[in-house]
C-alpha atoms as a PDB file:
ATOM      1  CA  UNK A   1       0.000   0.000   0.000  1.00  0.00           C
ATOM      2  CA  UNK A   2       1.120   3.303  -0.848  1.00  0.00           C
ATOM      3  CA  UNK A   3       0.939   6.437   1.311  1.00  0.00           C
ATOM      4  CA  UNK A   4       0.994   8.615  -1.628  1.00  0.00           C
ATOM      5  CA  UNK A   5      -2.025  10.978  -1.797  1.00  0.00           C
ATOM      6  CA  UNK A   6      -3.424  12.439  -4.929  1.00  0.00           C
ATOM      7  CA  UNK A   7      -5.363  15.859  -5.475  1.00  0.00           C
ATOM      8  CA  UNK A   8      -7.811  17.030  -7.634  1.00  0.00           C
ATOM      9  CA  UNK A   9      -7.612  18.992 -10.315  1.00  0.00           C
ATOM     10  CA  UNK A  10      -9.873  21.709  -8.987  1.00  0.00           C
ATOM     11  CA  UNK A  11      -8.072  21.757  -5.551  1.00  0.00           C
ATOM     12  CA  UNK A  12      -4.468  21.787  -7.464  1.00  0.00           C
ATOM     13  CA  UNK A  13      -5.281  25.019  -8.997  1.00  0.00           C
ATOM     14  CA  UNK A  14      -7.203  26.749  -6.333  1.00  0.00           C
ATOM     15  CA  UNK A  15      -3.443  26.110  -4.358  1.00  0.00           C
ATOM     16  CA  UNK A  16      -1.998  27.893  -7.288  1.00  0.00           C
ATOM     17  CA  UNK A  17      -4.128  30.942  -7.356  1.00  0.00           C
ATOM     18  CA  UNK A  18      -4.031  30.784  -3.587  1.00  0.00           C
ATOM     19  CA  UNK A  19      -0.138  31.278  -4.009  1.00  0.00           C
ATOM     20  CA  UNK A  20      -0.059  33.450  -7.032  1.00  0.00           C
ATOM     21  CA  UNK A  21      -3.132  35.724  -5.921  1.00  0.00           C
ATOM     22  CA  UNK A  22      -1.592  36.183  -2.313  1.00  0.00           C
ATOM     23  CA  UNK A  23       2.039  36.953  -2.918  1.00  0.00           C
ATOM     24  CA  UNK A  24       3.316  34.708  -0.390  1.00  0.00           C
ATOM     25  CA  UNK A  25       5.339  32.484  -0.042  1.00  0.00           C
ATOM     26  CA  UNK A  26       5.025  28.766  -1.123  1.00  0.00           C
ATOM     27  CA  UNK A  27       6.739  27.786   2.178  1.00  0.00           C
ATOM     28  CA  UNK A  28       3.613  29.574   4.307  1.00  0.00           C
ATOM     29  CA  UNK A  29       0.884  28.510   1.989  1.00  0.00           C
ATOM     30  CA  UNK A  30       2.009  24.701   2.084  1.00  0.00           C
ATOM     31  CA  UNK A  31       1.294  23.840   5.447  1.00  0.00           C
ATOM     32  CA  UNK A  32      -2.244  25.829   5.789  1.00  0.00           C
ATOM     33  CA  UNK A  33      -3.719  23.660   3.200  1.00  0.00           C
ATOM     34  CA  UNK A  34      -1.519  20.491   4.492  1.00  0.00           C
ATOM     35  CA  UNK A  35       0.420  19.901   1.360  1.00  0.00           C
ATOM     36  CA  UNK A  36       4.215  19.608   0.765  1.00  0.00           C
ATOM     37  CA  UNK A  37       6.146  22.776  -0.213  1.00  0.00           C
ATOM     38  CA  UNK A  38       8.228  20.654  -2.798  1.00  0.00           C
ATOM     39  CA  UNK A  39       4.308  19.510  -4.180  1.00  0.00           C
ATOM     40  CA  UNK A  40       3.307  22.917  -3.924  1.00  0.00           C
ATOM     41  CA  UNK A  41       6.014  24.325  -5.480  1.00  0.00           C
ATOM     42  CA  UNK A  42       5.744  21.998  -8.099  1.00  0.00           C
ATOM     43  CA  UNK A  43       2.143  22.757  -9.037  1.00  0.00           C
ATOM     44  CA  UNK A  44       3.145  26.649  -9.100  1.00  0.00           C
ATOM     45  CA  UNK A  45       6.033  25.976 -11.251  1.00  0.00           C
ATOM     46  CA  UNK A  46       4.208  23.898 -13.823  1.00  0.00           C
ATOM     47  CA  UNK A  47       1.291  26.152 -13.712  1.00  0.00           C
ATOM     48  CA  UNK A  48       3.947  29.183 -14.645  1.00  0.00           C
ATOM     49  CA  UNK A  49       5.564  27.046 -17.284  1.00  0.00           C
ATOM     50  CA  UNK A  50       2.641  26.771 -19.050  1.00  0.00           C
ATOM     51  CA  UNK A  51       1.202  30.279 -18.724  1.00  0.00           C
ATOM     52  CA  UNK A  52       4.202  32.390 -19.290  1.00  0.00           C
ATOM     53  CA  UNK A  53       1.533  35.063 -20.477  1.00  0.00           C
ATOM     54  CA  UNK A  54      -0.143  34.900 -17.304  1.00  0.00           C
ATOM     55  CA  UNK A  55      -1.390  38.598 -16.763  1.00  0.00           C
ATOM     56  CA  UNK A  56      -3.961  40.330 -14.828  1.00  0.00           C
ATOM     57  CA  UNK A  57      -6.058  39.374 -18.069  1.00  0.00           C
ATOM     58  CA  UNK A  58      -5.428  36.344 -18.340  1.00  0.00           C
ATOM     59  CA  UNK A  59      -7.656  33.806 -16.823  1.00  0.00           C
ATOM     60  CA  UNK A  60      -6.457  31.943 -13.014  1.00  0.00           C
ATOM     61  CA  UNK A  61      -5.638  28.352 -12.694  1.00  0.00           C
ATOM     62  CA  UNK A  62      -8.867  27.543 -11.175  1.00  0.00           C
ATOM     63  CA  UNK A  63     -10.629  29.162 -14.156  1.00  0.00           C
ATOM     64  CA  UNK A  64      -8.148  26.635 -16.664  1.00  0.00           C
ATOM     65  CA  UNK A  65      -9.175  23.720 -14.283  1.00  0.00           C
ATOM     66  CA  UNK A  66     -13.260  24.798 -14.421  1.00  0.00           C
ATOM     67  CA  UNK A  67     -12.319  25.093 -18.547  1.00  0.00           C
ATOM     68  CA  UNK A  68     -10.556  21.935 -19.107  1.00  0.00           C
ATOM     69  CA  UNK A  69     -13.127  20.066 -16.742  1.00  0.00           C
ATOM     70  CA  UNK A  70     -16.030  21.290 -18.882  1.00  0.00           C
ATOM     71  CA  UNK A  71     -14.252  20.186 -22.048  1.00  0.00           C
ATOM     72  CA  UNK A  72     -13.553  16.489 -21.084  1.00  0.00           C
ATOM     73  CA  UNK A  73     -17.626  16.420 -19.640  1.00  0.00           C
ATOM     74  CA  UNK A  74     -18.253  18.290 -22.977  1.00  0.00           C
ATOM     75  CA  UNK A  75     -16.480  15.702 -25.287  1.00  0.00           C
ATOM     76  CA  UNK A  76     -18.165  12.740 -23.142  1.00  0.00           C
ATOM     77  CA  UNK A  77     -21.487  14.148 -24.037  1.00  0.00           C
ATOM     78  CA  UNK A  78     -21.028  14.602 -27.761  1.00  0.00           C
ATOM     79  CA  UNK A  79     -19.823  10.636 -27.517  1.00  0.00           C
ATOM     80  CA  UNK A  80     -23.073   9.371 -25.863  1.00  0.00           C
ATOM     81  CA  UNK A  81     -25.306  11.599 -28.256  1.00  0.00           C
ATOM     82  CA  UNK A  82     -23.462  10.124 -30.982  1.00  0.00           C
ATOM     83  CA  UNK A  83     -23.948   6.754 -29.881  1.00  0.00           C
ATOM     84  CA  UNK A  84     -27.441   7.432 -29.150  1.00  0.00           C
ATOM     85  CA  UNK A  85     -28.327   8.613 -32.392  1.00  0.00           C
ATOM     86  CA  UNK A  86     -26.456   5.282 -33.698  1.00  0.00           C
ATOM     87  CA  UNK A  87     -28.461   3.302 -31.139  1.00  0.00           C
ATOM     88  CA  UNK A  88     -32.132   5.196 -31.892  1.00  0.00           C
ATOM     89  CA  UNK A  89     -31.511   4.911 -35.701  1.00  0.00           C
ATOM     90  CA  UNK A  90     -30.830   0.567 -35.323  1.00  0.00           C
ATOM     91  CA  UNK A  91     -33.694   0.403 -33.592  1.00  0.00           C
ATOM     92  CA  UNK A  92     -35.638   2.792 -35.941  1.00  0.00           C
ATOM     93  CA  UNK A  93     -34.816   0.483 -39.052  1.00  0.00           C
ATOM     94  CA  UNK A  94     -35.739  -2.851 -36.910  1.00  0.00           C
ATOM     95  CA  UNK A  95     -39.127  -1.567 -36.310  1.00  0.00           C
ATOM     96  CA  UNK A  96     -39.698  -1.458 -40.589  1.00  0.00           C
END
């Protein structure tokens, strides 16, 4: 068994913005929210890496996580109406 905990995507980048939004420092924000500074830090880093943009314009990590949550719930809907329309035409041509 593995001690190893895992996080949410949601509660990854609400630790981001808490850090970015704040100012302060990784090493005070860890603790409050009872995760690892070297996790934390990580999260922050990648987040930066792949937002080099990131301006007071520019949307928060929580707002990417909300985004790229709705797009994976958005492409799993377009794959059951698909199928559904498969499935409702079958049974359409059975009943001829």
């Amino acid at each position: 068994m593995s001690n190893r905990r895992t996080f949410s995507a949601v509660f990854r980048a609400e630790a981001v913005e808490l850090v970015i939004s704040s100012g302060r420092p990784i090493a005070q924000v860890a603790p409050e929210i009872g995760v690892v500074e070297g996790t934390l830090d990580n999260w922050v880093r990648v987040w930066k890496e792949e937002h080099p943009e990131a301006g007071a314009a520019e949307p928060g990590p929580v707002e990417w996580a909300k985004y790229k949550a709705l797009q994976a719930e958005n492409a799993e809907l377009k794959r059951e109406i698909d199928f559904l329309g498969k499935v409702s035409a079958f049974f359409a041509a059975k009943q001829r």
